[in-house]
N, C-alpha and C. Protein backbone atom coordinates (compact mmCIF):
# COMPACT_ATOMS: atom_id res chain seq x y z
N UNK A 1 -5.16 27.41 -28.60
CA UNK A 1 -6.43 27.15 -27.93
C UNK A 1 -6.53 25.64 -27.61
N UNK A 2 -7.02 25.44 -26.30
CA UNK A 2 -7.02 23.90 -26.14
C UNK A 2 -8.45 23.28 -26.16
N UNK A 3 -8.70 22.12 -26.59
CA UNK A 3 -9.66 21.43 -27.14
C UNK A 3 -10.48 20.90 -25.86
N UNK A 4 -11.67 20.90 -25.61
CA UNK A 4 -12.83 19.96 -25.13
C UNK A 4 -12.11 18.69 -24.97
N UNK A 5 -11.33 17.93 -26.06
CA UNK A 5 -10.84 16.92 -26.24
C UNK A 5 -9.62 16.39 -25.39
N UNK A 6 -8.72 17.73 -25.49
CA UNK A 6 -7.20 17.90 -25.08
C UNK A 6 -8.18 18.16 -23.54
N UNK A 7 -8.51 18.75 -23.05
CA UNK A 7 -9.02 19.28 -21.48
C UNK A 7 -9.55 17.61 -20.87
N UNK A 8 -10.30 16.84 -21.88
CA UNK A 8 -9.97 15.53 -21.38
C UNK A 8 -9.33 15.00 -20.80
N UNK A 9 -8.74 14.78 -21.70
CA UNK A 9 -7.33 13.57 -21.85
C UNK A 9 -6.13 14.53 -20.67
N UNK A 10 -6.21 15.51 -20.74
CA UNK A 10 -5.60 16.76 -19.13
C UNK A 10 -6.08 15.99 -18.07
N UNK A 11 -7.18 15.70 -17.88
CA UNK A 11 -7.82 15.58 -16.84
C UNK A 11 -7.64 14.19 -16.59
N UNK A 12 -7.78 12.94 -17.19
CA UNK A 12 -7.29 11.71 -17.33
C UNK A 12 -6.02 11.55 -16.75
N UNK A 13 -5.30 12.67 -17.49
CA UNK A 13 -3.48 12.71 -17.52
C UNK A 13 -3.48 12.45 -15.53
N UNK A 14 -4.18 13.77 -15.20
CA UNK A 14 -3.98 14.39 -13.71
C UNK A 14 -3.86 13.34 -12.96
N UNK A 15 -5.25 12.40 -13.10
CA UNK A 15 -5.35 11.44 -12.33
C UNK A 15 -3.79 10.23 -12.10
N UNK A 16 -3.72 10.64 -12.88
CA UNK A 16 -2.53 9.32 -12.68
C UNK A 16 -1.61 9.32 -11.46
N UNK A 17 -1.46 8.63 -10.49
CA UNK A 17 -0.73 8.73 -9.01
C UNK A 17 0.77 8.64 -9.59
N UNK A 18 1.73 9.75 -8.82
CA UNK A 18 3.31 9.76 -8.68
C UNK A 18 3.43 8.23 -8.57
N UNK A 19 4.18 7.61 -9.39
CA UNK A 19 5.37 6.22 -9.07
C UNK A 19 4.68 5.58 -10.19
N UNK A 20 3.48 6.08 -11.23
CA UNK A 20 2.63 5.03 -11.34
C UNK A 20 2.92 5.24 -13.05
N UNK A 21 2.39 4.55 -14.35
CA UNK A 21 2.33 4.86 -15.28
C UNK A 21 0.85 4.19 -16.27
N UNK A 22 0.49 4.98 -17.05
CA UNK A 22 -0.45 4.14 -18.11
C UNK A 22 -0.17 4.40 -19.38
N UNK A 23 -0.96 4.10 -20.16
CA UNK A 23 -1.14 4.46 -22.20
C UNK A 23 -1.55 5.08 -22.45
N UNK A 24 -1.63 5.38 -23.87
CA UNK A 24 -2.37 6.29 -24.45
C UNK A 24 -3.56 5.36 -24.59
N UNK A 25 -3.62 4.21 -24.77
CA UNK A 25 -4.62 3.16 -24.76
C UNK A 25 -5.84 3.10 -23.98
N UNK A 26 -5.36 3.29 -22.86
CA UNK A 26 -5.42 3.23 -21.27
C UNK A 26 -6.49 4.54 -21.27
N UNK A 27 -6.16 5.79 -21.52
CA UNK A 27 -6.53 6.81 -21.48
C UNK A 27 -7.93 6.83 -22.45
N UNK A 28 -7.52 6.58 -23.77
CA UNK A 28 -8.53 6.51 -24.72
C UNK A 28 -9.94 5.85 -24.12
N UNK A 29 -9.52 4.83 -24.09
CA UNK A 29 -10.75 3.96 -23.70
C UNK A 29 -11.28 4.62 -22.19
N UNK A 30 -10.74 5.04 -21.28
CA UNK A 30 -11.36 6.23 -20.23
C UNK A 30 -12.35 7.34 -20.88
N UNK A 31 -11.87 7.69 -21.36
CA UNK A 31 -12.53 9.00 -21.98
C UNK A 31 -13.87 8.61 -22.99
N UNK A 32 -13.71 7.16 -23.38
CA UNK A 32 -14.48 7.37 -24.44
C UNK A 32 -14.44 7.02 -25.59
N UNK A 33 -12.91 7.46 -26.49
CA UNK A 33 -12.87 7.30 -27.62
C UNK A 33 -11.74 6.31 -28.13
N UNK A 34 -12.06 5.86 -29.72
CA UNK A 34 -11.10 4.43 -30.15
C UNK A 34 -9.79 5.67 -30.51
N UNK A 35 -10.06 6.69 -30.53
CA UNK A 35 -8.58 8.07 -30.78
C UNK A 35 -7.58 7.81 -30.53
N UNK A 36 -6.78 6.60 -30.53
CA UNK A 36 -5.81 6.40 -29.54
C UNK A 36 -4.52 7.26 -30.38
N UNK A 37 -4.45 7.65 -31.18
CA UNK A 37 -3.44 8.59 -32.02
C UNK A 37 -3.66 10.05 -31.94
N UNK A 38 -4.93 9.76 -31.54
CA UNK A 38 -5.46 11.87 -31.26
C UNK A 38 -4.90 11.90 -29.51
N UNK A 39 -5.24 11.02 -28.76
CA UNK A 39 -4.54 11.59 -27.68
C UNK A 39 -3.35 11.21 -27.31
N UNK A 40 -2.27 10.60 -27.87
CA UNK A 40 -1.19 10.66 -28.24
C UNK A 40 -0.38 12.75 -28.67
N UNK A 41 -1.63 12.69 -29.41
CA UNK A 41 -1.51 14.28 -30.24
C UNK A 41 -1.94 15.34 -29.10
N UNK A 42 -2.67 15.01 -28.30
CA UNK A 42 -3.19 15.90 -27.14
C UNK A 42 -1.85 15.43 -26.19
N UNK A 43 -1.60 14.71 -25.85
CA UNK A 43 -0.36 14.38 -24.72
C UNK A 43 0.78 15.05 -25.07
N UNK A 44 1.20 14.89 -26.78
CA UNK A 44 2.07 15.52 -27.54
C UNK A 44 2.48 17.13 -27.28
N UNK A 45 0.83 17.79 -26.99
CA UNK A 45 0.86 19.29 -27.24
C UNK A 45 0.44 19.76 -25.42
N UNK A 46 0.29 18.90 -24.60
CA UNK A 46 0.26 19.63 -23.16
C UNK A 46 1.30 20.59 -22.57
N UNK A 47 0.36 21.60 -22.73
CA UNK A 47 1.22 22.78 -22.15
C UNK A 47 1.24 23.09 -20.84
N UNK A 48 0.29 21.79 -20.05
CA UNK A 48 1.19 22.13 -18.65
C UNK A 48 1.99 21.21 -17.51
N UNK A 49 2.74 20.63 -18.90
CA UNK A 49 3.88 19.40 -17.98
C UNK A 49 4.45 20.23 -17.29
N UNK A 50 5.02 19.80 -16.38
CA UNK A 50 4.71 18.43 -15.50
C UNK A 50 3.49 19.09 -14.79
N UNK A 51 3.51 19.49 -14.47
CA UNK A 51 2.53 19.34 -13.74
C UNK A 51 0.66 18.58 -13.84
N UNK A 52 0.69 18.64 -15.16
CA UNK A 52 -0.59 17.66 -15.56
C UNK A 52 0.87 16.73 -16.32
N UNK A 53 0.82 15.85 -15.30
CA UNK A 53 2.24 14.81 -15.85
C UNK A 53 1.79 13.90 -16.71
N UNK A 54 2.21 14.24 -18.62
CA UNK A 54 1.76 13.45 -19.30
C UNK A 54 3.71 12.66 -19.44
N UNK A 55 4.46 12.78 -19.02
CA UNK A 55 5.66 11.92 -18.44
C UNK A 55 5.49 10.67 -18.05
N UNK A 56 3.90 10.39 -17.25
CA UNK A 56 3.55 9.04 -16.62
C UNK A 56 2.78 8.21 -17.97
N UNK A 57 2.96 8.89 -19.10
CA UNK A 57 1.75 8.07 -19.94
C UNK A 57 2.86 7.38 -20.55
N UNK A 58 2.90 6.03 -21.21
CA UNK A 58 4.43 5.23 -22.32
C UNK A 58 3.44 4.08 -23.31
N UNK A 59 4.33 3.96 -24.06
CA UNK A 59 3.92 2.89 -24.72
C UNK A 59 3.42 1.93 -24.03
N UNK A 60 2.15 1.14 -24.68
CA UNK A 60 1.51 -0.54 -23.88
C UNK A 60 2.33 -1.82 -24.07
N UNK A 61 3.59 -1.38 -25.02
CA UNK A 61 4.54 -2.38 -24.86
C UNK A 61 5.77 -1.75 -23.90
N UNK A 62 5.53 -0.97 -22.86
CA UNK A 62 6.28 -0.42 -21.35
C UNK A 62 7.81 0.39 -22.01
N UNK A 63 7.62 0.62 -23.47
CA UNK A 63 8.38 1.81 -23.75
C UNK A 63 8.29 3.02 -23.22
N UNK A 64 9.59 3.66 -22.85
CA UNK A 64 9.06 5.09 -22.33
C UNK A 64 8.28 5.86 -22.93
N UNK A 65 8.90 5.89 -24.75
CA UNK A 65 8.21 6.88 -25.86
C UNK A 65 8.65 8.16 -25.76
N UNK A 66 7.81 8.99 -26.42
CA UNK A 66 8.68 10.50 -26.59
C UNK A 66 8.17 11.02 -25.08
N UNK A 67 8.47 12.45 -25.48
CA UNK A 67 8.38 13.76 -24.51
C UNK A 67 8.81 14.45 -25.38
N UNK A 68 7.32 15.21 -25.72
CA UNK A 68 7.71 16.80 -26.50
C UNK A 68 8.21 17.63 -25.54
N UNK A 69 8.09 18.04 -24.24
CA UNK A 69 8.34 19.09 -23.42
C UNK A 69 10.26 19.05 -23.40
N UNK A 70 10.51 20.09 -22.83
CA UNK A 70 11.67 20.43 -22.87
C UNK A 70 12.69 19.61 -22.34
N UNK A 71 13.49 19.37 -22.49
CA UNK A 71 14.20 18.04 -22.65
C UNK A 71 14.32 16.66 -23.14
N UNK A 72 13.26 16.66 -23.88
CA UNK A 72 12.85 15.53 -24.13
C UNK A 72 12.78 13.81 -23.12
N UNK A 73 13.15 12.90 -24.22
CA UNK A 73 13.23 11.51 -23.60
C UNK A 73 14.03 11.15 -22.60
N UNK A 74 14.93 12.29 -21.80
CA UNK A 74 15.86 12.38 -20.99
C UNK A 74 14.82 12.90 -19.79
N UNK A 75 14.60 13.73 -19.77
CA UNK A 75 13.83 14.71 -19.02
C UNK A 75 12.81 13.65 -18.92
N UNK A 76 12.12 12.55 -19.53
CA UNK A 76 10.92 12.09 -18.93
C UNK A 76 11.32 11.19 -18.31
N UNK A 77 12.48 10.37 -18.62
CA UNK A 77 13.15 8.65 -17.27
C UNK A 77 13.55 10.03 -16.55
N UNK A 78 14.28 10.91 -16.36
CA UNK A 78 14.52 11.81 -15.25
C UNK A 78 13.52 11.67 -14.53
N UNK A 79 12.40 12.48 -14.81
CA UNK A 79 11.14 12.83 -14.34
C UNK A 79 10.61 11.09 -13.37
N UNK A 80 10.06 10.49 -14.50
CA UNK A 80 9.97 8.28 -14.06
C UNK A 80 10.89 8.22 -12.80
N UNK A 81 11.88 8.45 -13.49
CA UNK A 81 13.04 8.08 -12.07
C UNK A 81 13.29 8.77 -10.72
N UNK A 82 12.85 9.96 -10.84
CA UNK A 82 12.39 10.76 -9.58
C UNK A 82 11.63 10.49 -8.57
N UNK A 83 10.56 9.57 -9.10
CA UNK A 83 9.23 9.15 -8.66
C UNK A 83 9.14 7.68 -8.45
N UNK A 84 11.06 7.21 -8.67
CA UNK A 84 10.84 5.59 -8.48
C UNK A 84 10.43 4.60 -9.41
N UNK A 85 9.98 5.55 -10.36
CA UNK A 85 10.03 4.32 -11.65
C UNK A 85 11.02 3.55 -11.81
N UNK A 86 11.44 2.59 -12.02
CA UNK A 86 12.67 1.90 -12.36
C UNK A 86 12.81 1.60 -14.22
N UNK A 87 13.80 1.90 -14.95
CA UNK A 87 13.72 2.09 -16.76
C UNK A 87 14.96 1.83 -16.90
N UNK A 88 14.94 0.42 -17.76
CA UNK A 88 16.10 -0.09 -17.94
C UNK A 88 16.04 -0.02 -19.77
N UNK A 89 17.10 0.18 -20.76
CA UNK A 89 17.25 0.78 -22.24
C UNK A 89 15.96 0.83 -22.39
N UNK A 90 15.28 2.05 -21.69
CA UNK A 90 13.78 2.69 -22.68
C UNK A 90 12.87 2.57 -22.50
N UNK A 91 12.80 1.22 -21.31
CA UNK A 91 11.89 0.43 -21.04
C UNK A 91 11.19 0.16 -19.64
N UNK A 92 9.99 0.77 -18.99
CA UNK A 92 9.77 0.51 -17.62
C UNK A 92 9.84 -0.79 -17.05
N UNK A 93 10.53 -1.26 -16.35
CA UNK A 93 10.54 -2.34 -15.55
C UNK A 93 9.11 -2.65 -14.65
N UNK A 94 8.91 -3.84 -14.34
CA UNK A 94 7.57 -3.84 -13.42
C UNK A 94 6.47 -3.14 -13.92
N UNK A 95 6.14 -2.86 -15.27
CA UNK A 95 5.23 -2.54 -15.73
C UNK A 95 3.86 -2.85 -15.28
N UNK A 96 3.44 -4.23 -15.18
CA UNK A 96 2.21 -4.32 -14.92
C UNK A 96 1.58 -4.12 -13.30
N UNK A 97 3.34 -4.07 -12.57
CA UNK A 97 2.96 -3.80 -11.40
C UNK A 97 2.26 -2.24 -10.79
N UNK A 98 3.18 -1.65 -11.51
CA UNK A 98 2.69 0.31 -11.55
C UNK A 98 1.61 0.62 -12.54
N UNK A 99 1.40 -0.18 -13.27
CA UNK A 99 0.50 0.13 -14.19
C UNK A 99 -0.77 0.84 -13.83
N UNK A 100 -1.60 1.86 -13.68
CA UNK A 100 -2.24 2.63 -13.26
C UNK A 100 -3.98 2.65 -15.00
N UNK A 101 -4.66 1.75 -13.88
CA UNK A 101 -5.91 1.09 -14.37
C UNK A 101 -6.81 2.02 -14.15
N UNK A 102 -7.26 3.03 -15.10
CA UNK A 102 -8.81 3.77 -14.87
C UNK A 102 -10.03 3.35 -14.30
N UNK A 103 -9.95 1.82 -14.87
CA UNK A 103 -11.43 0.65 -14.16
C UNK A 103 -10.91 0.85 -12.56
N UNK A 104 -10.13 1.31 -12.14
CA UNK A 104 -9.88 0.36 -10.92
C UNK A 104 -9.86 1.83 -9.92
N UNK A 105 -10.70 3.16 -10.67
CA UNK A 105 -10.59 4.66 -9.80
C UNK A 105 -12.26 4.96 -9.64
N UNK A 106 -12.14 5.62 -8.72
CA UNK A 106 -14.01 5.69 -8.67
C UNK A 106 -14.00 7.14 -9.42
N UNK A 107 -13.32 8.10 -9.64
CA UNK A 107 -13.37 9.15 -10.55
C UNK A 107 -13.59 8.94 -12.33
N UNK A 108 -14.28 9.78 -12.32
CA UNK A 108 -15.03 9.81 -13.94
C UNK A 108 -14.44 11.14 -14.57
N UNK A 109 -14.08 11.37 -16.03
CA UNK A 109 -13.95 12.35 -16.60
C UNK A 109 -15.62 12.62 -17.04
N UNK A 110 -15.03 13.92 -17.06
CA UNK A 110 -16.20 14.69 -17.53
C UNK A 110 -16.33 14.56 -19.02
């Protein structure tokens, strides 16, 4: 069953534009809450990658980080790199340039 919480942080996820990436940081503070380890745990358990692409979310120090979905940490620079990310050992390149800012969308989560 998915959470009020998790349907959030889904919806946060969505927004994020192809080429682009943010945090779990990033996300938290969108939504609302200091949770930044609960939606880590909601990103963790999305059952509908890719397509609500939680692939675009990485560490705020521009680590890729995991990918529970099938393939893991391979499958997500796959995924990054499809879309033009550039990830050199682990790490997004041009980070602050793709960086994908919630302040900066006129859309609101619910």
């Amino acid at each position: 069953m998915i959470t009020e919480f998790q349907e959030k942080v889904y919806r946060a996820i969505s927004m994020i534009p192809e080429g682009r990436v943010t945090t779990y940081g990033a996300i938290a503070s969108y939504i609302g809450t200091g949770g930044v380890r609960a939606v880590g745990r909601a990103v963790g358990k999305n059952p509908y990658a890719p397509e609500v692409p939680c692939h675009r979310v990485v560490y705020s120090d521009a680590r890729v980080g995991n990918y529970s979905a099938q393939g893991g940490v391979r499958e997500k620079i796959r995924l990054l790199e499809s879309e033009k990310v550039k990830i050199e050992d682990g790490v997004v390149l041009d980070f602050e340039k793709i960086f994908f800012d919630y302040g900066s969308t006129d859309m609101v989560a619910e």
